[in-house]
N, C-alpha and C. Protein backbone atom coordinates (compact mmCIF):
# COMPACT_ATOMS: atom_id res chain seq x y z
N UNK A 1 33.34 50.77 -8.90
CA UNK A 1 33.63 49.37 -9.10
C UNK A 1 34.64 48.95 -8.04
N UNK A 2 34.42 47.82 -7.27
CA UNK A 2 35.17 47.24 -6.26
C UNK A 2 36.25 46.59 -6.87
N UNK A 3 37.51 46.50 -6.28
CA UNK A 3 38.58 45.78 -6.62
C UNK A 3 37.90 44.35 -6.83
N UNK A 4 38.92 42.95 -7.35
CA UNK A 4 38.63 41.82 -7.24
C UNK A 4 39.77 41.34 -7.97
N UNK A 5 40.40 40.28 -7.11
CA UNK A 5 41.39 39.87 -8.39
C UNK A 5 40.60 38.98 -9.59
N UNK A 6 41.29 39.07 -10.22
CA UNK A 6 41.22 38.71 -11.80
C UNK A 6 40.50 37.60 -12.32
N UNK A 7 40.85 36.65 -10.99
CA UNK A 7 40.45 34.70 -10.97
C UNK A 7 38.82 35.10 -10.64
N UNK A 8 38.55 36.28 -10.08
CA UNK A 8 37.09 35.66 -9.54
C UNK A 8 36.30 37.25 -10.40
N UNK A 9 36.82 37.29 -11.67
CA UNK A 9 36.03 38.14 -12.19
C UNK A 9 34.93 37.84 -12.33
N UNK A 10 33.40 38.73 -12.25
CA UNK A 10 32.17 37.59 -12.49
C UNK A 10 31.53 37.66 -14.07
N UNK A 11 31.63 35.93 -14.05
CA UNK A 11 31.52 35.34 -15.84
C UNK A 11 30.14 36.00 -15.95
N UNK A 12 29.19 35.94 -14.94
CA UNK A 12 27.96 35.71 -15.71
C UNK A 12 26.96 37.33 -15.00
N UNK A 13 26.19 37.92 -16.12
CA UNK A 13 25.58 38.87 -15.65
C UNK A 13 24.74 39.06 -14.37
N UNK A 14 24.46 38.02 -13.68
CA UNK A 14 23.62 37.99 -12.80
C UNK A 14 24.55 38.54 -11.44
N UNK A 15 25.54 37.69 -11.48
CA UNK A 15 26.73 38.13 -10.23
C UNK A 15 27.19 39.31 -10.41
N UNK A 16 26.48 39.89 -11.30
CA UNK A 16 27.71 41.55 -11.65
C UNK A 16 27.19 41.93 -10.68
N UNK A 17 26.29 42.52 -9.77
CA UNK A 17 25.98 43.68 -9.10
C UNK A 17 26.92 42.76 -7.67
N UNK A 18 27.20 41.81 -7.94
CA UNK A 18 27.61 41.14 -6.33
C UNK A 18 29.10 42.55 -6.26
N UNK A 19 29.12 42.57 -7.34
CA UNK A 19 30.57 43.43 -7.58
C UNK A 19 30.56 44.81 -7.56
N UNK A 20 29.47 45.46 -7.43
CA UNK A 20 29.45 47.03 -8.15
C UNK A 20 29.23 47.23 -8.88
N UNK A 21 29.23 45.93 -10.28
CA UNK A 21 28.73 46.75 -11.56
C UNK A 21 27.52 46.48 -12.17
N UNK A 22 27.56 47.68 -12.83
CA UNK A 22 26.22 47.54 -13.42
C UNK A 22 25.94 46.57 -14.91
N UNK A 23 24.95 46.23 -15.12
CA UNK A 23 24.41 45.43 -16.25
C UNK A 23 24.47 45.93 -17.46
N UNK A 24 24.55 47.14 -17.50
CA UNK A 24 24.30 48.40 -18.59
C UNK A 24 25.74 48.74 -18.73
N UNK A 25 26.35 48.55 -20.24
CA UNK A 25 27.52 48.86 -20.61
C UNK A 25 27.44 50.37 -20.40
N UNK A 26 29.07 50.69 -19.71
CA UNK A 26 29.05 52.30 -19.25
C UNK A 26 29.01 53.15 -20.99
N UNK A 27 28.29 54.31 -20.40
CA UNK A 27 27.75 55.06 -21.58
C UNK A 27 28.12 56.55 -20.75
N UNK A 28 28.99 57.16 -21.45
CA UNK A 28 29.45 58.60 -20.63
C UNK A 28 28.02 59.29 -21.32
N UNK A 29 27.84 60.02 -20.03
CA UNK A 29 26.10 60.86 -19.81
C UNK A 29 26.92 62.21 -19.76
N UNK A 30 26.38 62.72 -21.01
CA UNK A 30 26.63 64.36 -20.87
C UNK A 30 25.46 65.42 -20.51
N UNK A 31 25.63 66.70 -19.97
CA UNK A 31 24.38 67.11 -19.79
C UNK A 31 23.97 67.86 -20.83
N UNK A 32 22.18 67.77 -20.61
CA UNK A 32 21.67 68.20 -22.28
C UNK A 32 21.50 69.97 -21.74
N UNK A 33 22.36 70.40 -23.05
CA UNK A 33 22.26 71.86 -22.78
C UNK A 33 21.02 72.81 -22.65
N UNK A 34 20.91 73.62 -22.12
CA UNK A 34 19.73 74.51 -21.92
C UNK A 34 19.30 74.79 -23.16
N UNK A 35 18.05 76.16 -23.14
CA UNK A 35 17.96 76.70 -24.22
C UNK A 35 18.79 77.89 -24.71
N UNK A 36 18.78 78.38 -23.43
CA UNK A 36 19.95 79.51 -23.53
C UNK A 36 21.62 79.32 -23.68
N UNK A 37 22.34 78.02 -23.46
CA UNK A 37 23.00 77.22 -23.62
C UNK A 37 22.84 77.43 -25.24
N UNK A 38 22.29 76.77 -25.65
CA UNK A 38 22.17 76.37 -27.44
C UNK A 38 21.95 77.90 -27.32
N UNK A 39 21.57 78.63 -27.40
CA UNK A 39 21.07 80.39 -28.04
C UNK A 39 22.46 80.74 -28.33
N UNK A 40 23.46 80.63 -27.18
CA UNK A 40 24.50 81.29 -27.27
C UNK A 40 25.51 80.66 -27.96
N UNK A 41 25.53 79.27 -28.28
CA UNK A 41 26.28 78.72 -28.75
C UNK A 41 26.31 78.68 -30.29
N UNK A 42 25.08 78.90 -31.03
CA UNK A 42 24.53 78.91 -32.15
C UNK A 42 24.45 80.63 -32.35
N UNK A 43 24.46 81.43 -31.53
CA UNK A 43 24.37 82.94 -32.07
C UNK A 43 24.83 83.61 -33.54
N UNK A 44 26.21 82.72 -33.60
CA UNK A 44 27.39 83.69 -34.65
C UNK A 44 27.12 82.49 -35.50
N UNK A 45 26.57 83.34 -37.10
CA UNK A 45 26.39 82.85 -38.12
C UNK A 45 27.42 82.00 -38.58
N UNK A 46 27.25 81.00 -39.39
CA UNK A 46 28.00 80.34 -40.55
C UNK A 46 29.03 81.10 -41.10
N UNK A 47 28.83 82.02 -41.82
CA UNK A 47 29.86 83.08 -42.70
C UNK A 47 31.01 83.73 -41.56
N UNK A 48 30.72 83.84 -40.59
CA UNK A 48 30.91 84.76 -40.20
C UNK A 48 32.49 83.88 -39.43
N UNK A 49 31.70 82.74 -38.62
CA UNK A 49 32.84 82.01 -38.08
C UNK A 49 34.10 81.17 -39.41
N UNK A 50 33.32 81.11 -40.70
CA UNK A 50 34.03 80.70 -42.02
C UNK A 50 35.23 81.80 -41.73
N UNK A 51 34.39 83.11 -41.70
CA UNK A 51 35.72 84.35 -41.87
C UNK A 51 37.13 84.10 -40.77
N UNK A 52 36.17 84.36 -39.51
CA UNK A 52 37.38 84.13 -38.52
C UNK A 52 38.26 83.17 -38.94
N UNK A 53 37.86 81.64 -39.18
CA UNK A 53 38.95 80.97 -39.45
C UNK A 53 39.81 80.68 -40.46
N UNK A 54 39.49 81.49 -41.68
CA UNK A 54 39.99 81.75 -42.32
C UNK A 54 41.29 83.06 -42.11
N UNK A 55 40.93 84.44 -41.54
CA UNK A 55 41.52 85.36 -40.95
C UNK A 55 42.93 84.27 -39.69
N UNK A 56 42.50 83.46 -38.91
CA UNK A 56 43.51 82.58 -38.14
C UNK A 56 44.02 82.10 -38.79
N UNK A 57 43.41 80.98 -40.42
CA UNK A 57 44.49 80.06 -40.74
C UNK A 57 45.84 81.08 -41.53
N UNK A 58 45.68 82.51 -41.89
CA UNK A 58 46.33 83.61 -42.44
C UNK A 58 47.32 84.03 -41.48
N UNK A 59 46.98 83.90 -40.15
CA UNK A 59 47.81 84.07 -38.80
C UNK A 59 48.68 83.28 -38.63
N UNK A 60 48.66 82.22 -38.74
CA UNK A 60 48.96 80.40 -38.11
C UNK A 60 50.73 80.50 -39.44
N UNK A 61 49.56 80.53 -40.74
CA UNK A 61 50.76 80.81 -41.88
C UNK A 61 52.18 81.44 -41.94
N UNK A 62 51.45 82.47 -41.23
CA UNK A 62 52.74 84.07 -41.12
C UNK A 62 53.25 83.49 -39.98
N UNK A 63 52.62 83.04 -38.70
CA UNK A 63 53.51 82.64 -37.68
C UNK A 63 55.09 81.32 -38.19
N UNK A 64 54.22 80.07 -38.85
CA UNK A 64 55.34 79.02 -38.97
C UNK A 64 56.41 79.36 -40.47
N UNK A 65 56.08 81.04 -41.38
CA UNK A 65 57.36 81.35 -42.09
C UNK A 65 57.81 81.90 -41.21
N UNK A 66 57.10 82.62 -40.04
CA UNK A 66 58.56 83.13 -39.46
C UNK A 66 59.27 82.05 -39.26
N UNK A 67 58.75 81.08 -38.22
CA UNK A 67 59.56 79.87 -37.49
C UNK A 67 60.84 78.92 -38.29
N UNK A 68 60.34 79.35 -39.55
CA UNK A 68 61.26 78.99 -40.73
C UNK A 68 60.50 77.22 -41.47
N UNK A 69 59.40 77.24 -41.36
CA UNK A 69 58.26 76.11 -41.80
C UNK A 69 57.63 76.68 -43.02
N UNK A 70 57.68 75.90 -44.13
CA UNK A 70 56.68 76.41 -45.85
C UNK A 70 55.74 75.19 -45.53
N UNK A 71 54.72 75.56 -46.08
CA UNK A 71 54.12 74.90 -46.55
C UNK A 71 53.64 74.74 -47.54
């Protein structure tokens, strides 16, 4: 998008491209993951990642009594 001061923003859609922009409200484009992408990302079961974070929130605990934090 090109600079412009403020006074000559353009009102009407037709002049937008005089400017750089586009017509199409910006929409952040992510890229669509592979298959192997999703394989690996989806590998480790439900239960399993339940455990881990459960095993961390047990970590997290013991860390802030040390720090001198109850919850």
């Amino acid at each position: 998008m090109s600079g412009y001061p403020i006074s000559q923003k353009p009102s009407h859609p037709l002049s937008w491209s005089r400017y750089g922009m586009s017509r199409v409200s910006p929409v952040a484009v992510l890229p669509v993951p592979t298959f192997v992408e999703m394989a690996k990302r989806y590998a480790t079961p439900l239960p399993q990642l339940t455990d881990e974070v459960a095993m961390l929130a047990v970590r997290v605990e013991e860390h802030l009594k040390k720090m001198g934090f109850q919850s």
